[in-house]
Protein backbone atom coordinates (compact mmCIF):
# COMPACT_ATOMS: atom_id res chain seq x y z
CA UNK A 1 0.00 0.00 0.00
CA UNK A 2 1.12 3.84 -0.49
CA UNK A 3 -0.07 6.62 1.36
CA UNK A 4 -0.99 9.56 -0.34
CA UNK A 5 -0.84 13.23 1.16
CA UNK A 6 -4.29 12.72 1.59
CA UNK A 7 -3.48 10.03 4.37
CA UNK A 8 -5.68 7.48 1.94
CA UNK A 9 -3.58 4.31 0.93
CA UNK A 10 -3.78 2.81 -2.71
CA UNK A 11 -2.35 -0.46 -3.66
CA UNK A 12 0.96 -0.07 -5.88
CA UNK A 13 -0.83 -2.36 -8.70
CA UNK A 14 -3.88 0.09 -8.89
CA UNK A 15 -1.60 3.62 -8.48
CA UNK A 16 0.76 2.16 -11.77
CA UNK A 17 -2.30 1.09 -13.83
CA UNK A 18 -4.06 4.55 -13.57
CA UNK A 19 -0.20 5.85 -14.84
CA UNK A 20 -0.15 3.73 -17.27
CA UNK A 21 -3.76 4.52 -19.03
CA UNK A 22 -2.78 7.95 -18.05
CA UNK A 23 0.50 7.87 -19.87
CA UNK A 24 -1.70 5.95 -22.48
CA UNK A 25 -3.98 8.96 -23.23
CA UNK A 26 -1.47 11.71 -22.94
CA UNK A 27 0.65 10.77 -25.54
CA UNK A 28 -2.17 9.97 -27.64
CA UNK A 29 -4.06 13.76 -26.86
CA UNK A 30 -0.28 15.08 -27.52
CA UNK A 31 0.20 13.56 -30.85
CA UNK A 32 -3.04 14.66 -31.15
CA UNK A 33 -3.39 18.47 -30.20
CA UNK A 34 0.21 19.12 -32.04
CA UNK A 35 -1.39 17.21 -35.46
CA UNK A 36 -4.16 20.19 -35.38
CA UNK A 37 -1.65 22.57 -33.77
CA UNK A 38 0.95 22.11 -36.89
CA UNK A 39 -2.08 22.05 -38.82
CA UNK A 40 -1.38 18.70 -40.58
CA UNK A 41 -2.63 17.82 -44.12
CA UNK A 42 -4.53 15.16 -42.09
CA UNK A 43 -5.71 17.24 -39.55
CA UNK A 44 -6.98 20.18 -42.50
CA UNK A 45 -8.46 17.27 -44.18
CA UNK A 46 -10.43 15.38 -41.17
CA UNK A 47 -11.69 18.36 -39.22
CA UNK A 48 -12.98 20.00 -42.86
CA UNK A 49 -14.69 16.85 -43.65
CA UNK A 50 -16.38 17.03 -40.31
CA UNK A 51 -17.64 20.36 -41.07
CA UNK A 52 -15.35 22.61 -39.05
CA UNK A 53 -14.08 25.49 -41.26
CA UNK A 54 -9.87 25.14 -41.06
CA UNK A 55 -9.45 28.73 -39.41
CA UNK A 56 -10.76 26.63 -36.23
CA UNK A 57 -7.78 23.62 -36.44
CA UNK A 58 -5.32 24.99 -34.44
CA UNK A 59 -7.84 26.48 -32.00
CA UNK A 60 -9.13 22.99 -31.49
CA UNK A 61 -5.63 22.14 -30.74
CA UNK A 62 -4.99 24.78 -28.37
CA UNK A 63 -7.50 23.69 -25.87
CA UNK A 64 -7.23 20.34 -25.77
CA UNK A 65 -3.57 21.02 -25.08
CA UNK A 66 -4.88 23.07 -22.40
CA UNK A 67 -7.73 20.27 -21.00
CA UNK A 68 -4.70 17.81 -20.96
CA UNK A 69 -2.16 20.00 -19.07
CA UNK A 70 -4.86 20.58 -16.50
CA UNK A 71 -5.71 16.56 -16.22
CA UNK A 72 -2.11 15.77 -15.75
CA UNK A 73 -1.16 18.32 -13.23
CA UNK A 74 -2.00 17.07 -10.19
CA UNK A 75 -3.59 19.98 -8.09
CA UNK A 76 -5.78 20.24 -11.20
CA UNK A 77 -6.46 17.01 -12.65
CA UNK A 78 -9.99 16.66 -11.94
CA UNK A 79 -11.00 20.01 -13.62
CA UNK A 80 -8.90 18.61 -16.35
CA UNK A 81 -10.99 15.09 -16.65
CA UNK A 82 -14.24 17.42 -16.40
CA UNK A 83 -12.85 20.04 -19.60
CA UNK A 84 -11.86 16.46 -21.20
CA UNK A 85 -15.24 15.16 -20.90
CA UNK A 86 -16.55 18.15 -22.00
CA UNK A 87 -14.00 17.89 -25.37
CA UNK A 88 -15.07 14.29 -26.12
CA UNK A 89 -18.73 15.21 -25.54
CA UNK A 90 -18.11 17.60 -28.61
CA UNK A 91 -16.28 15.09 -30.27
CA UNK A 92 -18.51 12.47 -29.93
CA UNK A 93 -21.67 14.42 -31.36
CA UNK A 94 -19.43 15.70 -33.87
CA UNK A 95 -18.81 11.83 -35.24
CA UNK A 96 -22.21 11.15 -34.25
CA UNK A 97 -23.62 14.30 -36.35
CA UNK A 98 -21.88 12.80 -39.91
CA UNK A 99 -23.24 9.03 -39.02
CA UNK A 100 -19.13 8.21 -38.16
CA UNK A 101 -18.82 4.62 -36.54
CA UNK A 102 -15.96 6.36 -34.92
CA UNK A 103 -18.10 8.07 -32.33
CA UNK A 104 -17.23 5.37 -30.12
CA UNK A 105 -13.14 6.38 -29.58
CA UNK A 106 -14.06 9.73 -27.42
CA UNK A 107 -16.75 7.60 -25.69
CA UNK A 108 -14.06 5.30 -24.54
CA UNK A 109 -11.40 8.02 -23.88
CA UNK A 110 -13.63 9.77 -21.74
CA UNK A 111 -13.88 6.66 -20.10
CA UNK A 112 -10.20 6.20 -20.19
CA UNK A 113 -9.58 9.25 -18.61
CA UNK A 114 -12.18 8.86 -15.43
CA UNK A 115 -10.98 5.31 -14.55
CA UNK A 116 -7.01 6.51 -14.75
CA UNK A 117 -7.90 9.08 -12.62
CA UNK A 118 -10.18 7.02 -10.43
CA UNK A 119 -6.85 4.31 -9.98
CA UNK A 120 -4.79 7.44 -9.42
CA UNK A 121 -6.52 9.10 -6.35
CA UNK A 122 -8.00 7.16 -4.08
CA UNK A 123 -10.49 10.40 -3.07
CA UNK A 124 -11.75 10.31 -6.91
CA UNK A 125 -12.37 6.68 -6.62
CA UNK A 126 -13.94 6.82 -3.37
CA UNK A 127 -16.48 9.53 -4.68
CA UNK A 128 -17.08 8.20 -7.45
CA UNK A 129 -17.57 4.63 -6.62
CA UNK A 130 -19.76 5.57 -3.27
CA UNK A 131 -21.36 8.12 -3.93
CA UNK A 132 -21.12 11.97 -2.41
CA UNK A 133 -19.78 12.26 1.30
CA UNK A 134 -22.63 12.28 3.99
CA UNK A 135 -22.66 15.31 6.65
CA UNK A 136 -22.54 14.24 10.16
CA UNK A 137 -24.62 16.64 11.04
């Protein structure tokens, strides 16, 4: 078991398999983000064929650059799973919008990116997995 500075202890198992889907998803949202960033031929050509006009690329790039830095700093990672989920929503009824079978990959990101950070800190986990803390009073 590890303590955390919370005083909550995780097994060592569960603590390195939430860093390794985190790991997982950053350099994925990396490779990603700097694709639209460096406004890729690939990039131009998938976000225009999803209807997004190509002035918007390397905006869509920016912030999930930005989403990503706050999910892997700790102090802010769980506003950065919450502007993450809020990315993939948009993704997903993007893909959903043109009738894409891909609409499933943000669906399972977002996932992804709840249960590393669920494995990761314990007080995530524990809120998540039982529900809002009670007042004892």
């Amino acid at each position: 078991m590890i303590g955390t500075s919370q005083g909550v202890s995780i097994s060592r198992t569960r603590l390195w398999t939430g860093r390794v889907i985190t790991a997982w998803l950053v350099l994925f949202l990396v490779f990603d983000a700097m694709v639209k960033i460096l406004k890729s031929g690939a990039a131009v050509e998938g976000t225009t064929r999803l209807g997004y006009p190509e002035h918007l690329i390397v905006i869509l790039g920016i912030v999930e650059l930005v989403c990503l830095i706050a999910y892997v700093v700790p102090l802010t990672s769980i506003v950065g799973a919450i502007l993450l989920t809020g990315y993939f929503g948009g993704a997903t009824a993007t893909q959903v919008r043109v009738e894409s079978p891909w609409f499933l990959l943000p669906v399972v990101l977002g996932g992804l990116t709840w249960a590393a950070l669920c494995l990761r800190d314990p007080r995530v986990g524990s809120l998540l997995l039982e529900g809002s803390p009670r007042s004892s009073g």
